[in-house]
N, C-alpha and C. Protein backbone atom coordinates (compact mmCIF):
# COMPACT_ATOMS: atom_id res chain seq x y z
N UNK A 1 -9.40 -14.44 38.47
CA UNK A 1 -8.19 -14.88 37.79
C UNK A 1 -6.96 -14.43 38.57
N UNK A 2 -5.95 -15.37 38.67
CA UNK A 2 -4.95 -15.14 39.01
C UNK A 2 -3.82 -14.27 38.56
N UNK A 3 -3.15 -12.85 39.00
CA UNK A 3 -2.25 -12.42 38.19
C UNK A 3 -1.49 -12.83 36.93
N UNK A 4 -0.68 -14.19 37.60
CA UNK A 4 -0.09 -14.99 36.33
C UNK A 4 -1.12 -15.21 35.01
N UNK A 5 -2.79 -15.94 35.62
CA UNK A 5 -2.94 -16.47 34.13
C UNK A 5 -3.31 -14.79 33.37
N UNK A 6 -3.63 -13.54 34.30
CA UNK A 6 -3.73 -12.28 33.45
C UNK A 6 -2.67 -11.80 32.42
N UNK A 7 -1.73 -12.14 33.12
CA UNK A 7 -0.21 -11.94 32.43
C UNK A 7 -0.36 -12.58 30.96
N UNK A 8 -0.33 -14.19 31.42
CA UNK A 8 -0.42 -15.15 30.02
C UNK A 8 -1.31 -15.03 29.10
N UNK A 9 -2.84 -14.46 29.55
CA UNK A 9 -3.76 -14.20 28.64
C UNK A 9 -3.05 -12.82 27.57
N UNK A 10 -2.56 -11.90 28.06
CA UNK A 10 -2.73 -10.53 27.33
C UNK A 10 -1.38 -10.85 26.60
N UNK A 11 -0.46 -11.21 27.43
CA UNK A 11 0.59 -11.44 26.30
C UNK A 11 0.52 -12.65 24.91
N UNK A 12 -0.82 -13.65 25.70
CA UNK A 12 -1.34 -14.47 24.10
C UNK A 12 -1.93 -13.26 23.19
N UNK A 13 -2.91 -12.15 24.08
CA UNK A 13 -3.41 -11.01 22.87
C UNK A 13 -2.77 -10.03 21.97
N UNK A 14 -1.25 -10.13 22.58
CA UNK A 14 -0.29 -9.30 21.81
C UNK A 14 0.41 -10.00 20.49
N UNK A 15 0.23 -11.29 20.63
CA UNK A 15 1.00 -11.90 19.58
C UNK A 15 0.62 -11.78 18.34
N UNK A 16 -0.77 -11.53 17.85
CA UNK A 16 -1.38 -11.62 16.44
C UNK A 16 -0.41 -9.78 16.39
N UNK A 17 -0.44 -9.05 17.22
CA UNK A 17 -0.09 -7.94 16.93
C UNK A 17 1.57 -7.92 16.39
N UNK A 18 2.05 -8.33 17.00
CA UNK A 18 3.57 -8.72 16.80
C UNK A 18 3.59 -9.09 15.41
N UNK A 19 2.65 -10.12 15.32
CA UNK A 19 2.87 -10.30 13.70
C UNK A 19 2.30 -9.58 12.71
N UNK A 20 1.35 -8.57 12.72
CA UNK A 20 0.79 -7.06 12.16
C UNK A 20 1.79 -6.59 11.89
N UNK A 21 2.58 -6.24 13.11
CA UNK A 21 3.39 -5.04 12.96
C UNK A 21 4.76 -5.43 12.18
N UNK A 22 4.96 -6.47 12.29
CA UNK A 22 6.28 -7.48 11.33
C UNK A 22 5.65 -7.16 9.98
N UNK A 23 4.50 -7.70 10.01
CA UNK A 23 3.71 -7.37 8.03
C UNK A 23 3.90 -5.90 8.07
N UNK A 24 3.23 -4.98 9.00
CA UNK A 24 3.23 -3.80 8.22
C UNK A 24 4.62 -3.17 7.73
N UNK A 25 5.94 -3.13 8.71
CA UNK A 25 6.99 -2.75 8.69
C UNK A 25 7.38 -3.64 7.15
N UNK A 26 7.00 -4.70 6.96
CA UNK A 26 7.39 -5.17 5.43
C UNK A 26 7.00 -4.72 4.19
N UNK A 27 5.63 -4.32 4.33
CA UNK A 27 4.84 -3.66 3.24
C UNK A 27 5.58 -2.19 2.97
N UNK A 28 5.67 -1.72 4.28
CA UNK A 28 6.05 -0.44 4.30
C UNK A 28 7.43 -0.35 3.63
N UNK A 29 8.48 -1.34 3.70
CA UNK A 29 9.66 -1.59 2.80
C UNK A 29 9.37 -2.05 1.20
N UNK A 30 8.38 -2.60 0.82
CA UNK A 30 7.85 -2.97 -0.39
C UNK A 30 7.47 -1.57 -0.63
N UNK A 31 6.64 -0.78 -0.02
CA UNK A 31 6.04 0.42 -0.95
C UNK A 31 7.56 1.38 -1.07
N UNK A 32 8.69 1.32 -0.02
CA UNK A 32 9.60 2.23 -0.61
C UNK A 32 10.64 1.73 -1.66
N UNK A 33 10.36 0.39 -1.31
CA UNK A 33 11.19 -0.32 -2.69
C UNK A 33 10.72 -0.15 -4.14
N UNK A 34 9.80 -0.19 -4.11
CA UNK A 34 8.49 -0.88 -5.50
C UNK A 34 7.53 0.31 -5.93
N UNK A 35 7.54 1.14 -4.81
CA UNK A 35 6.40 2.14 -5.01
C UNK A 35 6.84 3.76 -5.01
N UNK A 36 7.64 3.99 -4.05
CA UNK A 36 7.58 5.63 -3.61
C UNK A 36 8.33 6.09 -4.51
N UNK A 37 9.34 5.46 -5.68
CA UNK A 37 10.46 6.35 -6.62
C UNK A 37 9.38 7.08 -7.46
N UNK A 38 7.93 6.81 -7.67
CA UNK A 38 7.00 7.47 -8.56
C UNK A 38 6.00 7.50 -7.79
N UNK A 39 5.44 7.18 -6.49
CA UNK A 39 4.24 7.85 -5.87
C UNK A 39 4.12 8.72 -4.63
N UNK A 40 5.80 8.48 -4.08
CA UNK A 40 6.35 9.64 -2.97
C UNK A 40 5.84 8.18 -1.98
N UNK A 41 7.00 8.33 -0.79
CA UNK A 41 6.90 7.99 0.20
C UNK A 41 5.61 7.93 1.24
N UNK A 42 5.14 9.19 0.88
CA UNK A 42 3.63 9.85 1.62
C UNK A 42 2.61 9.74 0.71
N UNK A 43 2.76 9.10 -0.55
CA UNK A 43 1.48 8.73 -1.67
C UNK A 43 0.68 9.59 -2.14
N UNK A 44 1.87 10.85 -2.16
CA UNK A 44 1.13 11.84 -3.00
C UNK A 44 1.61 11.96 -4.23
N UNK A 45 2.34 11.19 -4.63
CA UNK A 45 2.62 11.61 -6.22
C UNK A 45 3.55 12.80 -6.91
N UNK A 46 4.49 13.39 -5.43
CA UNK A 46 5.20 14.77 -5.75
C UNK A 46 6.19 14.21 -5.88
N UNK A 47 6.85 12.88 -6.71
CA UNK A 47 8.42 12.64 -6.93
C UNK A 47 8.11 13.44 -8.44
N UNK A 48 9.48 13.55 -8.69
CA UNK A 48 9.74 14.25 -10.02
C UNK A 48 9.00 13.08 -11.41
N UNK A 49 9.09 11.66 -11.22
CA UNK A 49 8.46 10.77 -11.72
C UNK A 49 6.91 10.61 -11.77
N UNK A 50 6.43 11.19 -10.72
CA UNK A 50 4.85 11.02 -10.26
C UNK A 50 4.57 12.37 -10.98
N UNK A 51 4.97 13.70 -10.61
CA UNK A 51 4.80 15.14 -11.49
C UNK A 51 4.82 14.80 -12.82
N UNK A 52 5.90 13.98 -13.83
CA UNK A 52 6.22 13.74 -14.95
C UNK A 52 4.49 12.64 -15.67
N UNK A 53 4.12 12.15 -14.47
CA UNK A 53 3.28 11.06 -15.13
C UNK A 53 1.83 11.90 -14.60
N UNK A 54 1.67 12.65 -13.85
CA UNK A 54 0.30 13.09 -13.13
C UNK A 54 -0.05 12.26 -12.71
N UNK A 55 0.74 11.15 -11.17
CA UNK A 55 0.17 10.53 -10.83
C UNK A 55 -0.64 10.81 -9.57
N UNK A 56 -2.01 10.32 -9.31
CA UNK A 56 -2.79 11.12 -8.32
C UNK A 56 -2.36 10.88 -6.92
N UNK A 57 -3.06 12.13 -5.89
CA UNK A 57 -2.54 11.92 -4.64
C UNK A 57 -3.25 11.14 -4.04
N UNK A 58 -3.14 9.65 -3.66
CA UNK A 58 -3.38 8.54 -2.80
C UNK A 58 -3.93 9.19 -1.52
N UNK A 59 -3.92 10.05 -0.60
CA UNK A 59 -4.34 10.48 0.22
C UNK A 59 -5.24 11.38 0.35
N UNK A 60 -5.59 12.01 -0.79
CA UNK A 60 -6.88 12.54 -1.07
C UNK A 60 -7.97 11.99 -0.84
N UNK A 61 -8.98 12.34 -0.43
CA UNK A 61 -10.31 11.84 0.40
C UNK A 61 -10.68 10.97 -0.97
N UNK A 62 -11.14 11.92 -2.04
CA UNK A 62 -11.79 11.79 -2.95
C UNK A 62 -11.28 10.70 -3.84
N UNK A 63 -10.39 10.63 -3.83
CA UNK A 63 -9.75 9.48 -4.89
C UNK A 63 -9.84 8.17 -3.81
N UNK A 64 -9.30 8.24 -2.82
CA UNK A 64 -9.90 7.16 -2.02
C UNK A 64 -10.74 6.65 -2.04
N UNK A 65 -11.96 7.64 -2.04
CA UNK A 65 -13.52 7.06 -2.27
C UNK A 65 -13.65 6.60 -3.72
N UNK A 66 -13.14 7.31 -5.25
CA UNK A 66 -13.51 7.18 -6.32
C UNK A 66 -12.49 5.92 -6.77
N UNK A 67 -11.87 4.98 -5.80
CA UNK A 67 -10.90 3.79 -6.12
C UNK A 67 -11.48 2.74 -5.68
N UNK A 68 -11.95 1.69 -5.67
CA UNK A 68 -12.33 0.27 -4.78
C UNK A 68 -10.90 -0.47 -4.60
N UNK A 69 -10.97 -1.57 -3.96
CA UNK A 69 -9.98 -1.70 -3.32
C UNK A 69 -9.54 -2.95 -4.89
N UNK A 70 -10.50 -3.30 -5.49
CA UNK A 70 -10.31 -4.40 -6.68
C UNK A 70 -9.82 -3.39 -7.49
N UNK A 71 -9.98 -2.07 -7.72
CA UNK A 71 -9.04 -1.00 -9.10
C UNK A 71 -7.74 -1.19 -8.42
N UNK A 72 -7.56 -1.04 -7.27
CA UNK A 72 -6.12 -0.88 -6.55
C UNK A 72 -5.23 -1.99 -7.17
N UNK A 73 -5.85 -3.21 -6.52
CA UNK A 73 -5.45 -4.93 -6.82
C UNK A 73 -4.91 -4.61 -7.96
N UNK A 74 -6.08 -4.44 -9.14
CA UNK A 74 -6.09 -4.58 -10.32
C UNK A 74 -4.66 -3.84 -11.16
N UNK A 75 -4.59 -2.71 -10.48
CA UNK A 75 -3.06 -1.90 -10.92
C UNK A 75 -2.23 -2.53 -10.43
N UNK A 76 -1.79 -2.99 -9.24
CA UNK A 76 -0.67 -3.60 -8.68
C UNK A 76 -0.71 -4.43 -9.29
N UNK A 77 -1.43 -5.86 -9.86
CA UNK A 77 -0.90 -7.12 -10.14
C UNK A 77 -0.71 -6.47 -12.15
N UNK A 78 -1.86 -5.69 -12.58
CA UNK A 78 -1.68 -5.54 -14.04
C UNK A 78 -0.94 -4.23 -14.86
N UNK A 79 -0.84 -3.68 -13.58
CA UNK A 79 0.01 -2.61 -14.30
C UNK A 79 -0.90 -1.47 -14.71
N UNK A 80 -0.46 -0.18 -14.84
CA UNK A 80 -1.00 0.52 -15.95
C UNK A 80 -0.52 1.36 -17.41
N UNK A 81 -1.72 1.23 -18.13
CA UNK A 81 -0.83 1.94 -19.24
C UNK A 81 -2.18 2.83 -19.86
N UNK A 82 -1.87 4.28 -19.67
CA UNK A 82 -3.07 5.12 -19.75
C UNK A 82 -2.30 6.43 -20.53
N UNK A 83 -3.24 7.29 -20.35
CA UNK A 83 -2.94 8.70 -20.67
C UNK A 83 -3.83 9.71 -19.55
N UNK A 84 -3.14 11.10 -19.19
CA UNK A 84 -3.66 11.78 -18.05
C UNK A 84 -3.71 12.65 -18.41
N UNK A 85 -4.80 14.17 -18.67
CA UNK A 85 -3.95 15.43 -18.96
C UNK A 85 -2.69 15.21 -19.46
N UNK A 86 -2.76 14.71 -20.80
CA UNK A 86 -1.29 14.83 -21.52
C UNK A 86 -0.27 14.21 -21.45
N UNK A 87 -0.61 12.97 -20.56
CA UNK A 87 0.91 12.57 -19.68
C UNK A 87 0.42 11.16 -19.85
N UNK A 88 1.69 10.55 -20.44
CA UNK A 88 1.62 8.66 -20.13
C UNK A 88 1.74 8.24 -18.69
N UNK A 89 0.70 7.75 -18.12
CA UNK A 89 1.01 6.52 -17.10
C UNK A 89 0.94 5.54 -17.23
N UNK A 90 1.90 4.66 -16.92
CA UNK A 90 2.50 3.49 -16.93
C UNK A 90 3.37 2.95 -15.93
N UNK A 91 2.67 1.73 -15.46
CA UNK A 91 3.59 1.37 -14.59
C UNK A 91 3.40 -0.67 -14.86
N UNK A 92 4.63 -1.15 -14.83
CA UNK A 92 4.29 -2.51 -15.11
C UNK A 92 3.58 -3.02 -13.96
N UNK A 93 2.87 -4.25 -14.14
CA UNK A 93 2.49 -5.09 -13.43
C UNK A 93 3.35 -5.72 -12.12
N UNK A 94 2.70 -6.35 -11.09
CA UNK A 94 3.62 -6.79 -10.09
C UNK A 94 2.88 -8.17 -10.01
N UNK A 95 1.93 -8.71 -10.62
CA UNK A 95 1.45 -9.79 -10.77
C UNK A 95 2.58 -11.26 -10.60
N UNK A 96 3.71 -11.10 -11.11
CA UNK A 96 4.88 -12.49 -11.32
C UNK A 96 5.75 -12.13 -10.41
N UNK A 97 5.85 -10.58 -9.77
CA UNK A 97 7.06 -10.13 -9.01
C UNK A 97 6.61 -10.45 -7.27
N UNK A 98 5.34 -10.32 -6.72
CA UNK A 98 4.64 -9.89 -5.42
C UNK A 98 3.85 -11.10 -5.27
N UNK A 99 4.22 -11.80 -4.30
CA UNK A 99 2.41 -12.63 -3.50
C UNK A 99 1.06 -11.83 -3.62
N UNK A 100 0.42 -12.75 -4.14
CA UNK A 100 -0.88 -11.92 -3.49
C UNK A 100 -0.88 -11.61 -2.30
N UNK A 101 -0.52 -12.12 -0.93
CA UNK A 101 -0.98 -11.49 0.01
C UNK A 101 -0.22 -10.28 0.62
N UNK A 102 1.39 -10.25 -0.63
CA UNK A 102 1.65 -8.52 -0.21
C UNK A 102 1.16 -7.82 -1.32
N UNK A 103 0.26 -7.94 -1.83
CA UNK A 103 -0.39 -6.88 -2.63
C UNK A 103 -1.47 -6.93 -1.91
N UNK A 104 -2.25 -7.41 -1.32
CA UNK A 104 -3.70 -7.30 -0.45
C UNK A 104 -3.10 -6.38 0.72
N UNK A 105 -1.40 -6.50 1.12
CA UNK A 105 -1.40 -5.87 2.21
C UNK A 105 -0.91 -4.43 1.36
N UNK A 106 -0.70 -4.29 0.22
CA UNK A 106 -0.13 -3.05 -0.53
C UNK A 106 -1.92 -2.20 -0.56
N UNK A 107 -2.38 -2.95 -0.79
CA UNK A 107 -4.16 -2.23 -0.96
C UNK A 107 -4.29 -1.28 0.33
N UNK A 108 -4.05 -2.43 1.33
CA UNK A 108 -4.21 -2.14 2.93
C UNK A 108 -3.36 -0.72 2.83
N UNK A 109 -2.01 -1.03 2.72
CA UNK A 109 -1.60 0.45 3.40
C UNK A 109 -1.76 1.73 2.36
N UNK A 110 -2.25 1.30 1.14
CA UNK A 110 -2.68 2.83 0.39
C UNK A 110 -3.61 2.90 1.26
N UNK A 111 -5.12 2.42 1.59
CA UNK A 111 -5.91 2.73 2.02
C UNK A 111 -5.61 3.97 3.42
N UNK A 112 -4.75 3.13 3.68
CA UNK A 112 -4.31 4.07 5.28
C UNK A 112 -3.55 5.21 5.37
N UNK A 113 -3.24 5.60 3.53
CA UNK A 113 -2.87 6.80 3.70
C UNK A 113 -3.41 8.26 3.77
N UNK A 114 -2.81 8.77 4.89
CA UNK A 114 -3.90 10.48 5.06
C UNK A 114 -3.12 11.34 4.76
């Protein structure tokens, strides 16, 4: 192969990335818009709102594992309305507010939190 078509090939392989990184940088503005005033920026649940509700730390191994990615869905589009150790959680639905496919990408980046 010729330098040039090496060039043209890898910069065709960068483009799906370009557009990753456009989604993720968006999601990542959706979770501080929509999400972090009650689950912390870092998805542990230490805003004064997340302490007030006992909401769990997203980056915990264990809750990661004890969540499927359909409980996740399932809170983002329906909301919750529970009780915790003593404490109401509640959070409305995003079902009429969010695309599905930025809530599939909202699944995505809890998942990726450590």
């Amino acid at each position: 192969m010729t330098k040039r078509m090496w060039i043209g090939a890898f910069a065709a392989a960068l483009v799906p990335l370009a557009g990753r990184a456009e989604a993720d940088k968006k999601t990542e503005r959706t979770w501080k818009a929509k999400c972090a005033s009650c689950h912390g920026a870092d998805g542990k649940g230490q805003t004064d709102l997340g302490q007030k509700m006992a909401i769990a730390d997203y980056t915990d191994a264990a809750w990661q594992k004890g969540h499927s990615d359909a409980d996740i869905k399932k809170a983002i589009t329906e909301g919750v309305k529970r009780e915790k150790d003593g404490k109401k959680q509640e959070m409305d639905g995003f079902k009429d507010r969010l695309p599905e496919e930025q809530v599939e990408l909202l699944v995505a980046y809890i998942r990726s939190l450590k």
